[in-house]
N, C-alpha and C. Protein backbone atom coordinates (compact mmCIF):
# COMPACT_ATOMS: atom_id res chain seq x y z
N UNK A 1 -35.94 27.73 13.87
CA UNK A 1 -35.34 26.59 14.53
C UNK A 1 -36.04 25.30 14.10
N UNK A 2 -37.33 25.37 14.00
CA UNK A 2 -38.21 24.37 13.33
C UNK A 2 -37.47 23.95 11.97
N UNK A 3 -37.26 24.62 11.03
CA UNK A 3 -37.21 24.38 10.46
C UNK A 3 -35.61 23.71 9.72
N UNK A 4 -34.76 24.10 10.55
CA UNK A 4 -33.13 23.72 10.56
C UNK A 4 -33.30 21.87 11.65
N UNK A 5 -34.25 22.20 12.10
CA UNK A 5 -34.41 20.39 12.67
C UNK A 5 -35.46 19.82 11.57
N UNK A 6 -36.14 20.41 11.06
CA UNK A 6 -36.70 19.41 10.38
C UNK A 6 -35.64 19.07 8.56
N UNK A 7 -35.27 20.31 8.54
CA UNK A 7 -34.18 20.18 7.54
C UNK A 7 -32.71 19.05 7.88
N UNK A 8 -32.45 19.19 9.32
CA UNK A 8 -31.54 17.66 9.74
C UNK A 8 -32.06 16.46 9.58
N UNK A 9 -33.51 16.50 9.86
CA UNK A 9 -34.00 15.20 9.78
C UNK A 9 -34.07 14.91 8.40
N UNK A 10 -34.18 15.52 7.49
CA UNK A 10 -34.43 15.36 5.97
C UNK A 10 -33.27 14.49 6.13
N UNK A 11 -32.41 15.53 6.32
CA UNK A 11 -30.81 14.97 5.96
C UNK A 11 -30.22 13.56 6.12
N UNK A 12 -30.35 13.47 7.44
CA UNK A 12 -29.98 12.27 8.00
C UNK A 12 -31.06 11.29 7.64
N UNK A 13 -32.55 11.45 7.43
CA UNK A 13 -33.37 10.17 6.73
C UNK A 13 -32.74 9.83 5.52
N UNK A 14 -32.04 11.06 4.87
CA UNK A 14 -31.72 10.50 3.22
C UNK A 14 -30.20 9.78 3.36
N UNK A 15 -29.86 10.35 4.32
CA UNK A 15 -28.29 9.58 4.47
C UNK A 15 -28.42 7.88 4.96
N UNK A 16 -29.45 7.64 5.27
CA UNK A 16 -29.54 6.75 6.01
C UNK A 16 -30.34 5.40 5.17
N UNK A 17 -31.07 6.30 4.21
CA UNK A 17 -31.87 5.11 3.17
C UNK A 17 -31.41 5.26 1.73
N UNK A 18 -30.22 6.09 1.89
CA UNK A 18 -29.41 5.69 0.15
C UNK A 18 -28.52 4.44 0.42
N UNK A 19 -27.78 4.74 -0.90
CA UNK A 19 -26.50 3.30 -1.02
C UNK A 19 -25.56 3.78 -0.05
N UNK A 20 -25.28 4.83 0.77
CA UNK A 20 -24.28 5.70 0.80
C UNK A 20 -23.44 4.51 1.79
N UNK A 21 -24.15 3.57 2.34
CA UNK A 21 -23.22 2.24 3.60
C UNK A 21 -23.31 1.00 2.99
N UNK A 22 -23.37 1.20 1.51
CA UNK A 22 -23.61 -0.27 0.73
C UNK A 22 -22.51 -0.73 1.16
N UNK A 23 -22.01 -1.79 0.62
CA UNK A 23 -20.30 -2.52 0.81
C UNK A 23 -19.78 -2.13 -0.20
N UNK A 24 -18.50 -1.97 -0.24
CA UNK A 24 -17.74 -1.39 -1.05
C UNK A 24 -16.57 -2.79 -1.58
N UNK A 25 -17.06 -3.35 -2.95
CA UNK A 25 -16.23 -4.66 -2.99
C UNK A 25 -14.52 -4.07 -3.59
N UNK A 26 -14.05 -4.26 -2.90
CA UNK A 26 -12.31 -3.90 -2.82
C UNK A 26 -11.71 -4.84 -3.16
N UNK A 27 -12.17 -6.29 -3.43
CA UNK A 27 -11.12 -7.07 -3.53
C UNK A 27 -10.35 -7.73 -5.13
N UNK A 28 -10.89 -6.43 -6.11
CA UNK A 28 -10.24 -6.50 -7.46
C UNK A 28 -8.29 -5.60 -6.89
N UNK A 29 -9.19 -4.73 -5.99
CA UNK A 29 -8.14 -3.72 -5.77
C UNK A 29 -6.83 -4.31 -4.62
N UNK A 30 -6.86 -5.38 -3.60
CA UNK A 30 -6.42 -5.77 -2.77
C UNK A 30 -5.60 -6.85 -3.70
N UNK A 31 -6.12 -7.57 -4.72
CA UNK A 31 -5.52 -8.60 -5.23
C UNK A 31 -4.26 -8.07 -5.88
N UNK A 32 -4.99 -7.10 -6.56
CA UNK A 32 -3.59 -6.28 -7.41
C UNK A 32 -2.27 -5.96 -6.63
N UNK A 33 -2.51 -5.00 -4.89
CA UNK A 33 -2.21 -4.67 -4.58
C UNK A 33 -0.56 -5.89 -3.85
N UNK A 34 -1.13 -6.90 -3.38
CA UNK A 34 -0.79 -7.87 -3.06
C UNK A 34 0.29 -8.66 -3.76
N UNK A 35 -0.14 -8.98 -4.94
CA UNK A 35 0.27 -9.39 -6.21
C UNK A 35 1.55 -8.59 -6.90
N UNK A 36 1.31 -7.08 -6.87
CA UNK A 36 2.11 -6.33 -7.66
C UNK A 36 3.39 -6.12 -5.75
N UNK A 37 2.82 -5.68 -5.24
CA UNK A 37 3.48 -5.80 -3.54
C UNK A 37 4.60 -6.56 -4.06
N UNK A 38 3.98 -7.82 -4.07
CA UNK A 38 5.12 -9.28 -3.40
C UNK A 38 6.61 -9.33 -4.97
N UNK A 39 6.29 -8.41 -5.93
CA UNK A 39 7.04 -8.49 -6.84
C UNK A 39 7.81 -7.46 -6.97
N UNK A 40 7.53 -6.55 -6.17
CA UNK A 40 8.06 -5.15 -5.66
C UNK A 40 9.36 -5.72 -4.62
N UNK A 41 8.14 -6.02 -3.50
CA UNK A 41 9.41 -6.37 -2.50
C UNK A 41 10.82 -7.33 -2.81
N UNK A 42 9.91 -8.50 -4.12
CA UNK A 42 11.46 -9.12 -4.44
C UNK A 42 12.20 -8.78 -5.09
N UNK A 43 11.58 -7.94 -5.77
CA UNK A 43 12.85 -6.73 -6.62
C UNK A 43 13.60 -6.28 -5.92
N UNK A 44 13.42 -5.70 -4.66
CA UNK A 44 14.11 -4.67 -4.25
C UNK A 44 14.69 -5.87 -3.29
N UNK A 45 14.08 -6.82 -3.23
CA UNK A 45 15.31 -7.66 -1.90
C UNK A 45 16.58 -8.34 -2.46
N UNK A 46 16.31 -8.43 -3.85
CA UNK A 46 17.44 -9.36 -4.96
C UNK A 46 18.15 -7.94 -4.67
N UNK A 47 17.94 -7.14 -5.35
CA UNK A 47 18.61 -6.00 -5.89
C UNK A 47 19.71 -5.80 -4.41
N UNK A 48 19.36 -5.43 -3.37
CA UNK A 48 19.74 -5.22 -2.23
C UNK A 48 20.68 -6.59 -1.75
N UNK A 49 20.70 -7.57 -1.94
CA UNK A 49 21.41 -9.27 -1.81
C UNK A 49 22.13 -8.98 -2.79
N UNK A 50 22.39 -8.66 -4.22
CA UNK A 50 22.83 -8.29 -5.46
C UNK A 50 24.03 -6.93 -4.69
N UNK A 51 23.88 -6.19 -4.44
CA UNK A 51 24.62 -5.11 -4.03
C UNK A 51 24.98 -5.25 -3.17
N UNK A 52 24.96 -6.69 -2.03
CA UNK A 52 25.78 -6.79 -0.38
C UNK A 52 26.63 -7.58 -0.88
N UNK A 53 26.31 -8.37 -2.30
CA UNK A 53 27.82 -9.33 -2.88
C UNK A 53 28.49 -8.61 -3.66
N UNK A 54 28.78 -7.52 -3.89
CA UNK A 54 29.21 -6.52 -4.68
C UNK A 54 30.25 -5.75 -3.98
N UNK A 55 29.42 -5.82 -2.60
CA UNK A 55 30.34 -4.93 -1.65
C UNK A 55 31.24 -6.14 -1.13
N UNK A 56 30.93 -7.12 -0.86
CA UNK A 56 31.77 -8.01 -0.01
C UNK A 56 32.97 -8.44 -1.03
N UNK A 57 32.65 -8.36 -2.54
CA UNK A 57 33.33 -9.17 -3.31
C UNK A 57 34.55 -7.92 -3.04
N UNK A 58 34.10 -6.37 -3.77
CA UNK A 58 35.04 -5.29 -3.09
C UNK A 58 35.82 -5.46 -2.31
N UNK A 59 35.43 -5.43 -1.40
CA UNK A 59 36.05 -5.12 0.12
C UNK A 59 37.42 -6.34 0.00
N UNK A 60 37.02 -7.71 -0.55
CA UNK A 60 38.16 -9.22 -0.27
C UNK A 60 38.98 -8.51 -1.69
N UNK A 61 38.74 -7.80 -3.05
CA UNK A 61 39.42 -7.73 -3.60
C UNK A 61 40.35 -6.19 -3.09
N UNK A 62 39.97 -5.16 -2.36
CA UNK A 62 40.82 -4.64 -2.06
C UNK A 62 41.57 -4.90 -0.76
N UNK A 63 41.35 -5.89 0.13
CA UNK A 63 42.38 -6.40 1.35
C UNK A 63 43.10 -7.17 0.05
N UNK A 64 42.94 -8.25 -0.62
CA UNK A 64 44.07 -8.93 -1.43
C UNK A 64 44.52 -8.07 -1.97
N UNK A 65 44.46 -6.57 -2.61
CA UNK A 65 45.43 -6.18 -3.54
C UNK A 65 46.38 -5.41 -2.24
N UNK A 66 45.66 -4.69 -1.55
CA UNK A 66 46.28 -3.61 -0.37
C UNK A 66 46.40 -4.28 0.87
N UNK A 67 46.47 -5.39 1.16
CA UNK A 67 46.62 -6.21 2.27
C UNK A 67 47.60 -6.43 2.78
């Protein structure tokens, strides 16, 4: 038993005086994320505005032909 507590304490002293809670700089990764995001979302919001005038243009050309 001695020795499974003194083997925790190893543990947790070494967990505690490595890098292991350094900071972790993320913000190469957030920029990208952000950046590539906002060009995503306007893709897909044109595309989607692009395909509701597609349908509407539809819909007025088949009431004028079948109307």
């Amino acid at each position: 038993m001695k020795k499974l507590k003194h083997l925790g304490l190893l543990v947790a002293s070494a967990l505690m005086s490595s890098s292991v809670f350094a900071a972790i700089d993320i913000s190469a990764a957030t920029t990208a994320l952000t950046t590539d995001g906002s060009a995503a979302i306007t893709a897909v919001g044109t595309a989607l505005v692009g395909l509701a005038g597609i349908a509407v243009v539809f819909k007025w050309v088949k009431g004028a032909i079948f109307g």
